[in-house]
PDB file of N, CA and C in Angstrom:
ATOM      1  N   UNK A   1     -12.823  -0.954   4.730  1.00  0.00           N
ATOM      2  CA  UNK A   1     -12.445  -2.151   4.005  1.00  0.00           C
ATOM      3  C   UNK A   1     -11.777  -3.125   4.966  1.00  0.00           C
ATOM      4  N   UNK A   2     -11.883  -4.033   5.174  1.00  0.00           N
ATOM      5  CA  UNK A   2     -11.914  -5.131   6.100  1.00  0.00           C
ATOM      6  C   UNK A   2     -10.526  -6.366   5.413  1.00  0.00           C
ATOM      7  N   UNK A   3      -9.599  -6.347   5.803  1.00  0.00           N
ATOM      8  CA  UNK A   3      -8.996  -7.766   5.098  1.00  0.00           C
ATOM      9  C   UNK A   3      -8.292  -8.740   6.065  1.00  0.00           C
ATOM     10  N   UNK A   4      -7.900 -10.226   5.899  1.00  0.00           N
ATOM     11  CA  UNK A   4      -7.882 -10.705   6.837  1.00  0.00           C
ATOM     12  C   UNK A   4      -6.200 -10.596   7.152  1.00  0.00           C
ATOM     13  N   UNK A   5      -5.486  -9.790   6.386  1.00  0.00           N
ATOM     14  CA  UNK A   5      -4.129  -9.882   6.969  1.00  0.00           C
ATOM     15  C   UNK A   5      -3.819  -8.273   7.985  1.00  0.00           C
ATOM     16  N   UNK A   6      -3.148  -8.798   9.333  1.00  0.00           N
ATOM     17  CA  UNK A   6      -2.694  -8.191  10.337  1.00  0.00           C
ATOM     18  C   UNK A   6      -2.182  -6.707   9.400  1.00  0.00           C
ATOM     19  N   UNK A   7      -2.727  -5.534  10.176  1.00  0.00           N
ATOM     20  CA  UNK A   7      -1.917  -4.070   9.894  1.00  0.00           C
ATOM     21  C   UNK A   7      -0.517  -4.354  10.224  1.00  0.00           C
ATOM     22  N   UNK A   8       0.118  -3.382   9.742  1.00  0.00           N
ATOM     23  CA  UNK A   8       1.626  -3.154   9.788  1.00  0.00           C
ATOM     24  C   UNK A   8       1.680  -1.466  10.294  1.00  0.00           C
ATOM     25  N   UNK A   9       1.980  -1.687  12.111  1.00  0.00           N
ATOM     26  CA  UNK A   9       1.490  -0.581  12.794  1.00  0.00           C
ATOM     27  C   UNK A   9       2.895  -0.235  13.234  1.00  0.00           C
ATOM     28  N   UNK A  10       3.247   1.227  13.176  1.00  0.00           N
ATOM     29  CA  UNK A  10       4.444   1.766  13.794  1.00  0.00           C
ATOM     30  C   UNK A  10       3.897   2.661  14.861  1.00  0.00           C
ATOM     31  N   UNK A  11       4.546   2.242  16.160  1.00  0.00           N
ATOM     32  CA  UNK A  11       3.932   2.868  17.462  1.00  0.00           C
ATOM     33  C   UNK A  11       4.963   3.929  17.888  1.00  0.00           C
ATOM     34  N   UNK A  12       4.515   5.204  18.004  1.00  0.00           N
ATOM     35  CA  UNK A  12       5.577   5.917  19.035  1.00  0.00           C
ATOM     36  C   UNK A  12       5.159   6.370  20.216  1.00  0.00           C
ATOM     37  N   UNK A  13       5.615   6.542  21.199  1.00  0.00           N
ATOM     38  CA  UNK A  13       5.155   6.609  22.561  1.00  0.00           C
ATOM     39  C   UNK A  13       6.846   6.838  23.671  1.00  0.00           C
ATOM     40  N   UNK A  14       6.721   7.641  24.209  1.00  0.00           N
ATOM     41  CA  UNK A  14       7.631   7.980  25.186  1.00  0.00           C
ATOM     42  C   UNK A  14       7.512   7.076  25.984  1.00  0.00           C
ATOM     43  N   UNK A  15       6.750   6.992  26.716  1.00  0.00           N
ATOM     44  CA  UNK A  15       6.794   6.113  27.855  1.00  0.00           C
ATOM     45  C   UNK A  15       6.941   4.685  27.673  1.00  0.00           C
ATOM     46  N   UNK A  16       7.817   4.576  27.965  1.00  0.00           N
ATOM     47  CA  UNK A  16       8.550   2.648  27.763  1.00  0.00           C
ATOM     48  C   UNK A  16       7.805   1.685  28.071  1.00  0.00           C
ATOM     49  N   UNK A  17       6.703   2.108  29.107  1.00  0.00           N
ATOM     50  CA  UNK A  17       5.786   1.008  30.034  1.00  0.00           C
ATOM     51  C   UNK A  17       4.817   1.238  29.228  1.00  0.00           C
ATOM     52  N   UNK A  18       4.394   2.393  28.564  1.00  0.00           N
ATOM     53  CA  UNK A  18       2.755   2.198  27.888  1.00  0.00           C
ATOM     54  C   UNK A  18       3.357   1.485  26.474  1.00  0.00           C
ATOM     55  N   UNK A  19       4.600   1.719  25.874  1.00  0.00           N
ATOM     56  CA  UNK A  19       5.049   1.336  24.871  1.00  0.00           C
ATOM     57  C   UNK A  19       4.973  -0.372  24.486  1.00  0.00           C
ATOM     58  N   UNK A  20       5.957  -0.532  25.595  1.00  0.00           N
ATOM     59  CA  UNK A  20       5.684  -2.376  25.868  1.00  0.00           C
ATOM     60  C   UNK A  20       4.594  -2.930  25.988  1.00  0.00           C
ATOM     61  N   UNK A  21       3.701  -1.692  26.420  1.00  0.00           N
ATOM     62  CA  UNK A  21       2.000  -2.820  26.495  1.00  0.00           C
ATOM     63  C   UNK A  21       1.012  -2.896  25.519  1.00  0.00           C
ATOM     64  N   UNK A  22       1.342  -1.454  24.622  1.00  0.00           N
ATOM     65  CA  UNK A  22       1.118  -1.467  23.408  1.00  0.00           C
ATOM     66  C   UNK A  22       1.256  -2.517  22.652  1.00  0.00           C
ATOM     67  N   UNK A  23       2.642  -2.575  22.501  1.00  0.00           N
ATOM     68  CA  UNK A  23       3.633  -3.473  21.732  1.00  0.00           C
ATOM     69  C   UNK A  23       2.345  -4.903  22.207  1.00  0.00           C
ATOM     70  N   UNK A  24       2.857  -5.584  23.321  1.00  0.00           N
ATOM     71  CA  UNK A  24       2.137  -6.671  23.453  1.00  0.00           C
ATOM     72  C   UNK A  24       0.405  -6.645  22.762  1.00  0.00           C
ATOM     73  N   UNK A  25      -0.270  -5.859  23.208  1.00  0.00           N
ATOM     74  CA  UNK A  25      -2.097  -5.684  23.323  1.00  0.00           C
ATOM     75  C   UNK A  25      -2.051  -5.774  21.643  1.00  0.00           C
ATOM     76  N   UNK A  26      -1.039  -5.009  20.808  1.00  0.00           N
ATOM     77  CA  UNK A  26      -1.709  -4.986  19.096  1.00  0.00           C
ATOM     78  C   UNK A  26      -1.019  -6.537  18.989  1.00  0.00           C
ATOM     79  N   UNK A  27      -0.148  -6.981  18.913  1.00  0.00           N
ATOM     80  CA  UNK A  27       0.561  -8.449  19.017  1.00  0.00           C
ATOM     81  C   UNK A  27      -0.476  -9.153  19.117  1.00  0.00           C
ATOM     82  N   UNK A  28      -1.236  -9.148  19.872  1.00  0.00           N
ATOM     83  CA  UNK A  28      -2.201 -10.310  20.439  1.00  0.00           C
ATOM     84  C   UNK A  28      -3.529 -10.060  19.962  1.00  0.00           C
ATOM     85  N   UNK A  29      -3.910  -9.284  19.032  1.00  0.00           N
ATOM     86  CA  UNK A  29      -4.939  -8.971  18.340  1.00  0.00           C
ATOM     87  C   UNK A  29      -4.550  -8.772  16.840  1.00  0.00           C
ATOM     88  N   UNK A  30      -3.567  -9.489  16.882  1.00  0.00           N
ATOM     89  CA  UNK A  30      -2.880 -10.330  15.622  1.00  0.00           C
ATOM     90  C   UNK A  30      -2.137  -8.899  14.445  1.00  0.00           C
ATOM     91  N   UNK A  31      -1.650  -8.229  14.755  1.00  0.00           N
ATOM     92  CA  UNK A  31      -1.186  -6.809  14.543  1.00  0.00           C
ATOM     93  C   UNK A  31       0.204  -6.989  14.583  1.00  0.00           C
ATOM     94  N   UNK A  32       0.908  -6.585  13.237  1.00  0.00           N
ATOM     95  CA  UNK A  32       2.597  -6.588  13.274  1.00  0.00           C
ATOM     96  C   UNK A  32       3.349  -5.205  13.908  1.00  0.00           C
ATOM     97  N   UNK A  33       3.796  -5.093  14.926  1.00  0.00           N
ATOM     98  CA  UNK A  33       3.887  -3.829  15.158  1.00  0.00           C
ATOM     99  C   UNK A  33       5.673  -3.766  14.711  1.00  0.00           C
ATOM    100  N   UNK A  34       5.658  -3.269  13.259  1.00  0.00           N
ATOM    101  CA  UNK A  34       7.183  -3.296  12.790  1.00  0.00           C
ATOM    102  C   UNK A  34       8.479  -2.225  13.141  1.00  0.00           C
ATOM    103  N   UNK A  35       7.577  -1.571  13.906  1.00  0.00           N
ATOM    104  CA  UNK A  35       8.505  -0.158  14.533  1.00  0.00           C
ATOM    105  C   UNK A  35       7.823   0.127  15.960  1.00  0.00           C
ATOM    106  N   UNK A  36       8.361   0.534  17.039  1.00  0.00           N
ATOM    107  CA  UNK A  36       8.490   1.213  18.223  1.00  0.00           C
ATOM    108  C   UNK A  36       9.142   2.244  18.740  1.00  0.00           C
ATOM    109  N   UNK A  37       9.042   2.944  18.497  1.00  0.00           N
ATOM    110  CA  UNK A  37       9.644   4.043  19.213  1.00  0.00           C
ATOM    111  C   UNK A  37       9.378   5.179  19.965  1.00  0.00           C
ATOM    112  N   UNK A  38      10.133   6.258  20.451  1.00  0.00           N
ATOM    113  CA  UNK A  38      10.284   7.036  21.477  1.00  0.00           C
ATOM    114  C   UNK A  38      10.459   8.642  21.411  1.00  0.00           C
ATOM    115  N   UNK A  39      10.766   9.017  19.863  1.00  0.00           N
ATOM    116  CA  UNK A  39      10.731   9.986  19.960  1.00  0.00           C
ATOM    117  C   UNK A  39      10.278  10.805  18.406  1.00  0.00           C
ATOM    118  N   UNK A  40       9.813  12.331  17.973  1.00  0.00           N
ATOM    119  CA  UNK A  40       9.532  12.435  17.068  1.00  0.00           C
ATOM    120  C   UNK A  40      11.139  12.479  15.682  1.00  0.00           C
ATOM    121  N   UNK A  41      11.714  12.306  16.034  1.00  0.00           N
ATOM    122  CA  UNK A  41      12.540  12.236  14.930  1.00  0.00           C
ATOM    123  C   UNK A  41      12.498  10.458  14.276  1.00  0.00           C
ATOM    124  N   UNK A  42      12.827   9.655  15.516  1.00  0.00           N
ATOM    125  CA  UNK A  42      12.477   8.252  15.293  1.00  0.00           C
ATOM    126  C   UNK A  42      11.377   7.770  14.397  1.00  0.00           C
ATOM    127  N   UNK A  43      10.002   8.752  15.078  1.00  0.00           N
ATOM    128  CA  UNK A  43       8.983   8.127  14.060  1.00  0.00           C
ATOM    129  C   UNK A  43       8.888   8.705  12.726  1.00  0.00           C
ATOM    130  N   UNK A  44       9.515   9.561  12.633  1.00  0.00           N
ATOM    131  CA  UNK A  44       9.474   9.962  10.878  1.00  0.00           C
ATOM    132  C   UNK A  44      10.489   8.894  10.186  1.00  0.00           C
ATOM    133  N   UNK A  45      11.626   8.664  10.924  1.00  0.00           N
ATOM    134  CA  UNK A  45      12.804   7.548  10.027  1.00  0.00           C
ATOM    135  C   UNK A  45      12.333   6.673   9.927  1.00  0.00           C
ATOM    136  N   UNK A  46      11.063   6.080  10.605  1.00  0.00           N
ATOM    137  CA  UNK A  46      10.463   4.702  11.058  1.00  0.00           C
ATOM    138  C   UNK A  46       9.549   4.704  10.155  1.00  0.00           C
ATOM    139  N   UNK A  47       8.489   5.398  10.121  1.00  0.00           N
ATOM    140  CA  UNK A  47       7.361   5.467   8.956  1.00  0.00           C
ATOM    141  C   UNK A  47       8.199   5.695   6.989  1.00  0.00           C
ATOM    142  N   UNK A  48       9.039   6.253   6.974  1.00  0.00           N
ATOM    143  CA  UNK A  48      10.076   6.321   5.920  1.00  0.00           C
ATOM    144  C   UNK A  48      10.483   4.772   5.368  1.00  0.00           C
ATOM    145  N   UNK A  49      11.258   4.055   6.259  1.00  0.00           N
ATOM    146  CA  UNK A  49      11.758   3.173   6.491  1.00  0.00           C
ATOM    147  C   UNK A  49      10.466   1.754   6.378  1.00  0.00           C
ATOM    148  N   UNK A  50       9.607   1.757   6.978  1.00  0.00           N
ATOM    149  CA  UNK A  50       8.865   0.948   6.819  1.00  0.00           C
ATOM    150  C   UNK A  50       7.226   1.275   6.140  1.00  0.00           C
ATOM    151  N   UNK A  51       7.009   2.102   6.155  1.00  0.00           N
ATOM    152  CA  UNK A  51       5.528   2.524   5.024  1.00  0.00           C
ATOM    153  C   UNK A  51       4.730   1.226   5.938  1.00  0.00           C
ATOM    154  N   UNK A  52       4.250   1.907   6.954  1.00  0.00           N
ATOM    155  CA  UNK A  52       3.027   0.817   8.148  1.00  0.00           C
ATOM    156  C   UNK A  52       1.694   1.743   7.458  1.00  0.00           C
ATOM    157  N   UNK A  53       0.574   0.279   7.764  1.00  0.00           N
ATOM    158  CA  UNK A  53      -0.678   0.618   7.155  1.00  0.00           C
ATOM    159  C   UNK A  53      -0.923   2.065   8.067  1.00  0.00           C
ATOM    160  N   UNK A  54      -0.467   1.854   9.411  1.00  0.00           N
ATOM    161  CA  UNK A  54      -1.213   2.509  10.165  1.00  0.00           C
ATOM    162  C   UNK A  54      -0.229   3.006  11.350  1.00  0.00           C
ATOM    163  N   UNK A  55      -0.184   4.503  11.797  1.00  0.00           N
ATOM    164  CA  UNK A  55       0.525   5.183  12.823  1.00  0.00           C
ATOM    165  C   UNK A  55      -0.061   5.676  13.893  1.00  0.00           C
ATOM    166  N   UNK A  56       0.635   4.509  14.477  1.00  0.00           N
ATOM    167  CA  UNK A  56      -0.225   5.190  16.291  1.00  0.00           C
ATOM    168  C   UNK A  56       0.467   5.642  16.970  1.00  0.00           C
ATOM    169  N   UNK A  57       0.454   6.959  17.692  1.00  0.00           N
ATOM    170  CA  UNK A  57       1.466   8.057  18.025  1.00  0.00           C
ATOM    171  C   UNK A  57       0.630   8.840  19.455  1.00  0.00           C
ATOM    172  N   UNK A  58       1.780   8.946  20.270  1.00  0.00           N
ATOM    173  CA  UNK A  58       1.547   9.904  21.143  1.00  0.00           C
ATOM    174  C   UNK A  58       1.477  11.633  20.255  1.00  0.00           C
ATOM    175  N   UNK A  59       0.438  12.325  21.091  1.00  0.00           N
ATOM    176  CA  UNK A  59       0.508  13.791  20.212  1.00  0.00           C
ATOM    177  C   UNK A  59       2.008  14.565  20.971  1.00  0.00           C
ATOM    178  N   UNK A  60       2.235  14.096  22.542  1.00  0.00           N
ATOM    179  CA  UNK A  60       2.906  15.450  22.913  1.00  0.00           C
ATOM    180  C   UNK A  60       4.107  14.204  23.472  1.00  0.00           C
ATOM    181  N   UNK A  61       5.563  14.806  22.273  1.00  0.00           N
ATOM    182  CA  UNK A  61       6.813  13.925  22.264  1.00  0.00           C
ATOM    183  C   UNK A  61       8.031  14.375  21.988  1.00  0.00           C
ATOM    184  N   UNK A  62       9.347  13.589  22.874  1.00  0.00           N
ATOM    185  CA  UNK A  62      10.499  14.426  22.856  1.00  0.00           C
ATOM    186  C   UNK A  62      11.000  14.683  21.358  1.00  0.00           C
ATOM    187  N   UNK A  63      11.520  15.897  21.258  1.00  0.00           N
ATOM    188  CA  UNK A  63      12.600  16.705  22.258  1.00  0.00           C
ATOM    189  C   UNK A  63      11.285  17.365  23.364  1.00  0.00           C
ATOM    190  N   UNK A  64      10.465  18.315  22.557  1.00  0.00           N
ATOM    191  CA  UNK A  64      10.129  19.488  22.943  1.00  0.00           C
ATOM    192  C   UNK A  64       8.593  19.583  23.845  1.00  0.00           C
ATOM    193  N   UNK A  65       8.132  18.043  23.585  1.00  0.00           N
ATOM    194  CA  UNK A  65       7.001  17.952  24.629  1.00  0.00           C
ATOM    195  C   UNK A  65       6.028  18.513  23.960  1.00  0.00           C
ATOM    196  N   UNK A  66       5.790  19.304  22.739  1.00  0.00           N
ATOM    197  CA  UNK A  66       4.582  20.208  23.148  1.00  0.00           C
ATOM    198  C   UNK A  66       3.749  19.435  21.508  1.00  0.00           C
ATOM    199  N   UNK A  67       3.395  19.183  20.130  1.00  0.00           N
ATOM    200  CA  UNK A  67       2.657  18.705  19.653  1.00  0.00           C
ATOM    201  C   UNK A  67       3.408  17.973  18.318  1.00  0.00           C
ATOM    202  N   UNK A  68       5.038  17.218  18.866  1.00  0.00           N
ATOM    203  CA  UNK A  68       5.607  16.614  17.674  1.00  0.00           C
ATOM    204  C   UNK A  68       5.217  15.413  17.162  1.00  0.00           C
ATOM    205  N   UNK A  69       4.083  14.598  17.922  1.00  0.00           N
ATOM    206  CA  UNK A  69       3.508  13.385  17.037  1.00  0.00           C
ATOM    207  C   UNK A  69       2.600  13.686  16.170  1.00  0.00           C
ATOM    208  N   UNK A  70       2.083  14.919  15.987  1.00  0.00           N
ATOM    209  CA  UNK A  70       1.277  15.160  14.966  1.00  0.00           C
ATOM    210  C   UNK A  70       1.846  15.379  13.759  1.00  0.00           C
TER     211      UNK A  70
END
């Protein structure tokens, strides 16, 4: 289903540099990115907190490194 208003995307990602470019690249392909963050506790308060169409997530994130963005 196709509509013309921008997703409401919550990004998590450890790495600060892929994060920020994220952040920018959905921005500019007209995408609200209403949350950013860094770790798996963050993105559960974040998706809670804001109900985004859509969650784009690293799979392997602190604490424990091994499969907390899933």
């Amino acid at each position: 289903m196709r509509t013309d208003r921008p997703l409401r995307v919550v990004l998590a990602e450890d790495s600060v540099l892929l994060r920020e470019g994220l952040i920018g690249l959905l921005g500019r392909c007209g995408h609200d990115v209403v949350a950013a963050v860094g770790d798996a506790p963050a993105l559960l308060a974040a998706v809670e907190a804001h109900v985004p169409d859509i969650v784009l997530t690293d799979v392997r994130m602190p604490p424990g490194f091994q499969d907390e963005g899933l």
